[in-house]
Protein backbone atom coordinates (compact mmCIF):
# COMPACT_ATOMS: atom_id res chain seq x y z
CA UNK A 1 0.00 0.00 0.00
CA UNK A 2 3.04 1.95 -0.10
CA UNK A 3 4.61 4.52 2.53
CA UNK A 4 1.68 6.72 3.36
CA UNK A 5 0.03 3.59 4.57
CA UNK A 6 2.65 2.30 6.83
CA UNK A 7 3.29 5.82 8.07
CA UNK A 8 -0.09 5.72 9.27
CA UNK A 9 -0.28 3.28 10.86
CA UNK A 10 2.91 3.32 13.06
CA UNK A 11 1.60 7.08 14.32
CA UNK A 12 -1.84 5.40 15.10
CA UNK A 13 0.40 2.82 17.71
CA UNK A 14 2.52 5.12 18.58
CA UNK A 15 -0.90 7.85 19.96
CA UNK A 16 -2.23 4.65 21.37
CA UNK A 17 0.72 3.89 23.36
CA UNK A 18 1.72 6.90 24.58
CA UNK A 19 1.71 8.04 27.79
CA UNK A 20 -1.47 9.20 29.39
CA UNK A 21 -3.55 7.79 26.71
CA UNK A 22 -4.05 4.61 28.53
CA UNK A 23 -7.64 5.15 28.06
CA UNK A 24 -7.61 5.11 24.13
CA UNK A 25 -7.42 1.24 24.42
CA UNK A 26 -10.25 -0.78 26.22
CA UNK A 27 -9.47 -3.78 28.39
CA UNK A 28 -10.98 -5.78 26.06
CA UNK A 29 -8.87 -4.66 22.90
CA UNK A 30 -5.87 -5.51 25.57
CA UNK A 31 -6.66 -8.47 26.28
CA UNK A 32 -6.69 -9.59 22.39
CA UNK A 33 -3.55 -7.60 21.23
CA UNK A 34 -1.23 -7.71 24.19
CA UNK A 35 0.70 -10.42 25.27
CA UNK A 36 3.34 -11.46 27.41
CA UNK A 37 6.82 -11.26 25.13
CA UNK A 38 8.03 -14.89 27.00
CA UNK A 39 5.27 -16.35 26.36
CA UNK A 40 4.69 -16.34 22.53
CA UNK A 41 5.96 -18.00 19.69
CA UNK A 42 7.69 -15.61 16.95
CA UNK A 43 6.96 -16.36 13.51
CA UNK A 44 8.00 -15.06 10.25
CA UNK A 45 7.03 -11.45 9.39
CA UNK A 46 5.97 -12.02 5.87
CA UNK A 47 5.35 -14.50 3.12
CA UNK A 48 8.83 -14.15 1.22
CA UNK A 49 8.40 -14.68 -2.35
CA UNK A 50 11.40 -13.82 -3.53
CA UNK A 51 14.89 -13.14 -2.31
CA UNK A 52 17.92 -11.87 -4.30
CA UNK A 53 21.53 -11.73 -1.92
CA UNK A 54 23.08 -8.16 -2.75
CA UNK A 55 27.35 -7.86 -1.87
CA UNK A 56 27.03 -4.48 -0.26
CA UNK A 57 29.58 -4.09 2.30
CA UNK A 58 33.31 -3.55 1.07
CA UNK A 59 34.54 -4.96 4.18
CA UNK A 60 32.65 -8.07 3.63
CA UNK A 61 33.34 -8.71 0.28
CA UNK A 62 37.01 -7.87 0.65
CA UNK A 63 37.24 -10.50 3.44
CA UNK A 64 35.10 -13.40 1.71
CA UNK A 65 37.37 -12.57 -1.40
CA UNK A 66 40.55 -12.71 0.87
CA UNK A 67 38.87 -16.28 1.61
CA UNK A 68 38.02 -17.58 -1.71
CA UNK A 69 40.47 -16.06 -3.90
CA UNK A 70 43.57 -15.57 -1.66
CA UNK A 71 45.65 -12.39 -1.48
CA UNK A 72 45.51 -9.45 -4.12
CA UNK A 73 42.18 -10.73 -5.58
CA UNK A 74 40.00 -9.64 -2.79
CA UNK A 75 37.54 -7.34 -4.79
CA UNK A 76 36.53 -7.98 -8.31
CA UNK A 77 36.49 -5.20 -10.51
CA UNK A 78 33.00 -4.86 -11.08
CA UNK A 79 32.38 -4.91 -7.49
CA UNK A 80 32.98 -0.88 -7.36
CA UNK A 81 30.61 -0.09 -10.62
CA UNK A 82 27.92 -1.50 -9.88
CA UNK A 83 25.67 -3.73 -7.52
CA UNK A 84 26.68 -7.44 -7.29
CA UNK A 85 24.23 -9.65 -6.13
CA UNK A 86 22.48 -13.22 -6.95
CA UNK A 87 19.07 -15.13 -7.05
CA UNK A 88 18.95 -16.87 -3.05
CA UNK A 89 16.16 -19.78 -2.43
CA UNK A 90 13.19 -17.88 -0.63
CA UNK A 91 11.70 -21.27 0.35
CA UNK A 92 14.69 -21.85 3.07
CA UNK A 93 14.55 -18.40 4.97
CA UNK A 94 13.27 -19.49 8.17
CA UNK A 95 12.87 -17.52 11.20
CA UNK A 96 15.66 -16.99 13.97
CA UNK A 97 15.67 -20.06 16.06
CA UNK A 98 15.22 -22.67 13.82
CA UNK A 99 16.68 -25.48 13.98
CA UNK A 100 19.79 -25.81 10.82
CA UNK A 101 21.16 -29.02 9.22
CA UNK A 102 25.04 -28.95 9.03
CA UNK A 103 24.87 -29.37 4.84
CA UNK A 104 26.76 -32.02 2.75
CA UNK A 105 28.86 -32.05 -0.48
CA UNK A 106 31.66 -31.98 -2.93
CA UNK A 107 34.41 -30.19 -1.19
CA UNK A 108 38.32 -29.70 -2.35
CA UNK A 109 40.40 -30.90 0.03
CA UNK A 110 43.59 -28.37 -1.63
CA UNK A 111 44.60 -26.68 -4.62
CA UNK A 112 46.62 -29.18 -5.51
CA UNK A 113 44.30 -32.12 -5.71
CA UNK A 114 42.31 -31.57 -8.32
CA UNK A 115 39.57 -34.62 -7.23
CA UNK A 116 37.04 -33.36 -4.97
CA UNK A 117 35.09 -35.61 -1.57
CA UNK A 118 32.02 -36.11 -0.58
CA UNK A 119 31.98 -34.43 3.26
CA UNK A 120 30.10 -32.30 5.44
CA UNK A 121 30.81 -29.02 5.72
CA UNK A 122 33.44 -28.62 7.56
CA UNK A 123 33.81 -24.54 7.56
CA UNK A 124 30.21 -23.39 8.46
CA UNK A 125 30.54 -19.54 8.31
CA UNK A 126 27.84 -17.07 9.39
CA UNK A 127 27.29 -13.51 7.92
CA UNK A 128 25.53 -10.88 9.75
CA UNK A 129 23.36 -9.10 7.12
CA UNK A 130 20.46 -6.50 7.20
CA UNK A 131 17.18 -7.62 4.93
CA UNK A 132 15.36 -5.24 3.09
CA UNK A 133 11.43 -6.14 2.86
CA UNK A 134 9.94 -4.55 -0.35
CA UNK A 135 6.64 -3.16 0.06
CA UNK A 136 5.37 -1.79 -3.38
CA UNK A 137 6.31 -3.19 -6.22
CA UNK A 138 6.69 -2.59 -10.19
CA UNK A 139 5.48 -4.00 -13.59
CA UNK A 140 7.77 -6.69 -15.41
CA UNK A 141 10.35 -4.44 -17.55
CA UNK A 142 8.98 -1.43 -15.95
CA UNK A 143 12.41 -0.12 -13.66
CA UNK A 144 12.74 1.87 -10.79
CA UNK A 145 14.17 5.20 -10.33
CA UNK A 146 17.08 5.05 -7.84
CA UNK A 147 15.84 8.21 -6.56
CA UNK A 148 12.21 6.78 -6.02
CA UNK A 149 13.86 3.52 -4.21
CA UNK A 150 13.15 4.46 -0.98
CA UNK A 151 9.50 4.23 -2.03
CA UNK A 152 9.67 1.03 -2.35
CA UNK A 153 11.33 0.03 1.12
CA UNK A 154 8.83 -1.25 3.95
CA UNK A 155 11.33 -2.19 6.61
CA UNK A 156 14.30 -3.94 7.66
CA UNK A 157 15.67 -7.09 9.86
CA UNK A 158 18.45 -8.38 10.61
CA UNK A 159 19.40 -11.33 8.85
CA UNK A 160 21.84 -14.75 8.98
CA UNK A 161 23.35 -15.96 6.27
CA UNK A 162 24.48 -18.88 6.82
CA UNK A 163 27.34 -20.41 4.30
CA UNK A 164 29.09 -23.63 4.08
CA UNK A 165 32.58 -21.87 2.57
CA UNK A 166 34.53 -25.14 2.13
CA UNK A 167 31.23 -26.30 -0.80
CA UNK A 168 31.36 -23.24 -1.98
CA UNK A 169 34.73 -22.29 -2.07
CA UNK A 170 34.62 -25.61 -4.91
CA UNK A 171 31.29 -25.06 -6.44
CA UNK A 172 30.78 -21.49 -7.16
CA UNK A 173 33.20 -21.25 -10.65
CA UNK A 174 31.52 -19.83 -12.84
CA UNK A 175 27.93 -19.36 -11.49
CA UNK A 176 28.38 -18.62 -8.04
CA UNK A 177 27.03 -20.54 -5.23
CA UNK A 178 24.36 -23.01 -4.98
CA UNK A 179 23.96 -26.01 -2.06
CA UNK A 180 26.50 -23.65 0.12
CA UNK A 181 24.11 -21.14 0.46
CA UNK A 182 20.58 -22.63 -0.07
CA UNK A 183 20.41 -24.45 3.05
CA UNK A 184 19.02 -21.59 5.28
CA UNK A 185 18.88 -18.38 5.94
CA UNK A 186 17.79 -16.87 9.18
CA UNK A 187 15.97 -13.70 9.74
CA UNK A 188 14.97 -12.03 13.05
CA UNK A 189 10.82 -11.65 13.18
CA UNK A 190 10.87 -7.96 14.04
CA UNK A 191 10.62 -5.92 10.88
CA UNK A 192 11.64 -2.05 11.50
CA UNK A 193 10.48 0.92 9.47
CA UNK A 194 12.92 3.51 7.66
CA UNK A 195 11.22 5.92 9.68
CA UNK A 196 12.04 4.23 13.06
CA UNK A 197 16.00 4.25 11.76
CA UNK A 198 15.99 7.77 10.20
CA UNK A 199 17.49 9.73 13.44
CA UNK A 200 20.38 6.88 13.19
CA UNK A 201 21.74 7.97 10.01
CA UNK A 202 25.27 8.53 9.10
CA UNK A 203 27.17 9.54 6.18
CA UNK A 204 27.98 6.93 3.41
CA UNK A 205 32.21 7.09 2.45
CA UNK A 206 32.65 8.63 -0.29
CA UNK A 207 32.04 6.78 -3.77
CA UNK A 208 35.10 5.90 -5.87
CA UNK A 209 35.01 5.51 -8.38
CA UNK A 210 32.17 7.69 -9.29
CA UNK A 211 29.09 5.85 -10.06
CA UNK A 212 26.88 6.06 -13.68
CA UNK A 213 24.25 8.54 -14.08
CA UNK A 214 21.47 6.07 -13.97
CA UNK A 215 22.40 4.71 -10.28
């Protein structure tokens, strides 16, 4: 329903839980919306439908590059030009606190052994990530303006990537990963609005090199 919508309704919670407008909410509306935080089950926040894993942060892709690639070929060169991201498997984001299966496969055991082994993964890696929810969407073929993004934005949560390095240190030449990856995903339940994080802003570093007109 877009921004106006969500805008509206986190001022209506916010009037009817402020102080000394106790009154504005009738025991019996309490008693069917309020509940005692230990005592409930979190869920997911949304349906996910889809789920695309953008490379954001330098310092993250410098170090997984450091990890995969070795010295001197931490960042590729496209990585400054534009944004890098893949396709993830929206059917195994689960909510924080699920249970997660150590995953099997073809790993290389060195460089120099060219045959890989069947094992299970053996360098489980997690990656502390912020999700983006989108709210509104857009027609196939029909793009976004980068300066109307923000439009599009309904909240954020943290998120856990989780990422068997050792499968996909072997498997992701020249598509990128697939079973190292696709095994789960774990995202907190508590969605929070852009308007909630605007007083927390800080400055981006400066871009370099400079980006094209159209981003």
């Amino acid at each position: 329903m877009g921004p106006a919508a969500r805008i509206e309704a986190r001022e209506s919670l916010q009037k009817l839980f402020a102080a000394g407008n106790e009154g504005l909410i009738s025991a019996e509306l309490k008693g069917q919306a309020l509940f005692d935080a230990a005592t409930v089950k979190m869920h997911m926040p949304m349906f996910i439908r889809d789920y695309t894993d953008f490379y954001s942060s330098r310092n993250h892709a410098f170090n997984l590059g450091a990890i995969l690639r070795g010295p001197g070929q931490e960042l590729q060169p496209n990585w400054s030009h534009l944004p890098v991201g893949y396709h993830g498997r929206a059917s195994s984001i689960v909510v924080d606190g699920t249970d997660v299966r150590r995953p099997r496969g073809q790993v290389q055991v060195s460089p120099e052994i060219k045959e890989p082994k069947w094992s299970p993964c053996m360098r489980l890696d997690f990656e502390l990530e912020m999700g983006t929810f989108i709210g509104v969407g857009n027609d196939l073929g029909t793009p976004i303006k980068v300066n109307d993004a923000r439009d599009h934005i309904f909240g954020f949560t943290l998120l856990n990537d989780w990422s068997a390095r050792d499968i996909q240190g072997w498997e992701y030449v020249p598509l990128g990963p697939f079973n190292a990856k696709n095994f789960a995903s774990t995202i907190s339940p508590w969605v929070i609005t852009p308007e909630a994080l605007a007083p927390f802003k800080v400055a981006l570093p400066e871009q370099e090199p400079k980006l094209m007109t159209y981003l």
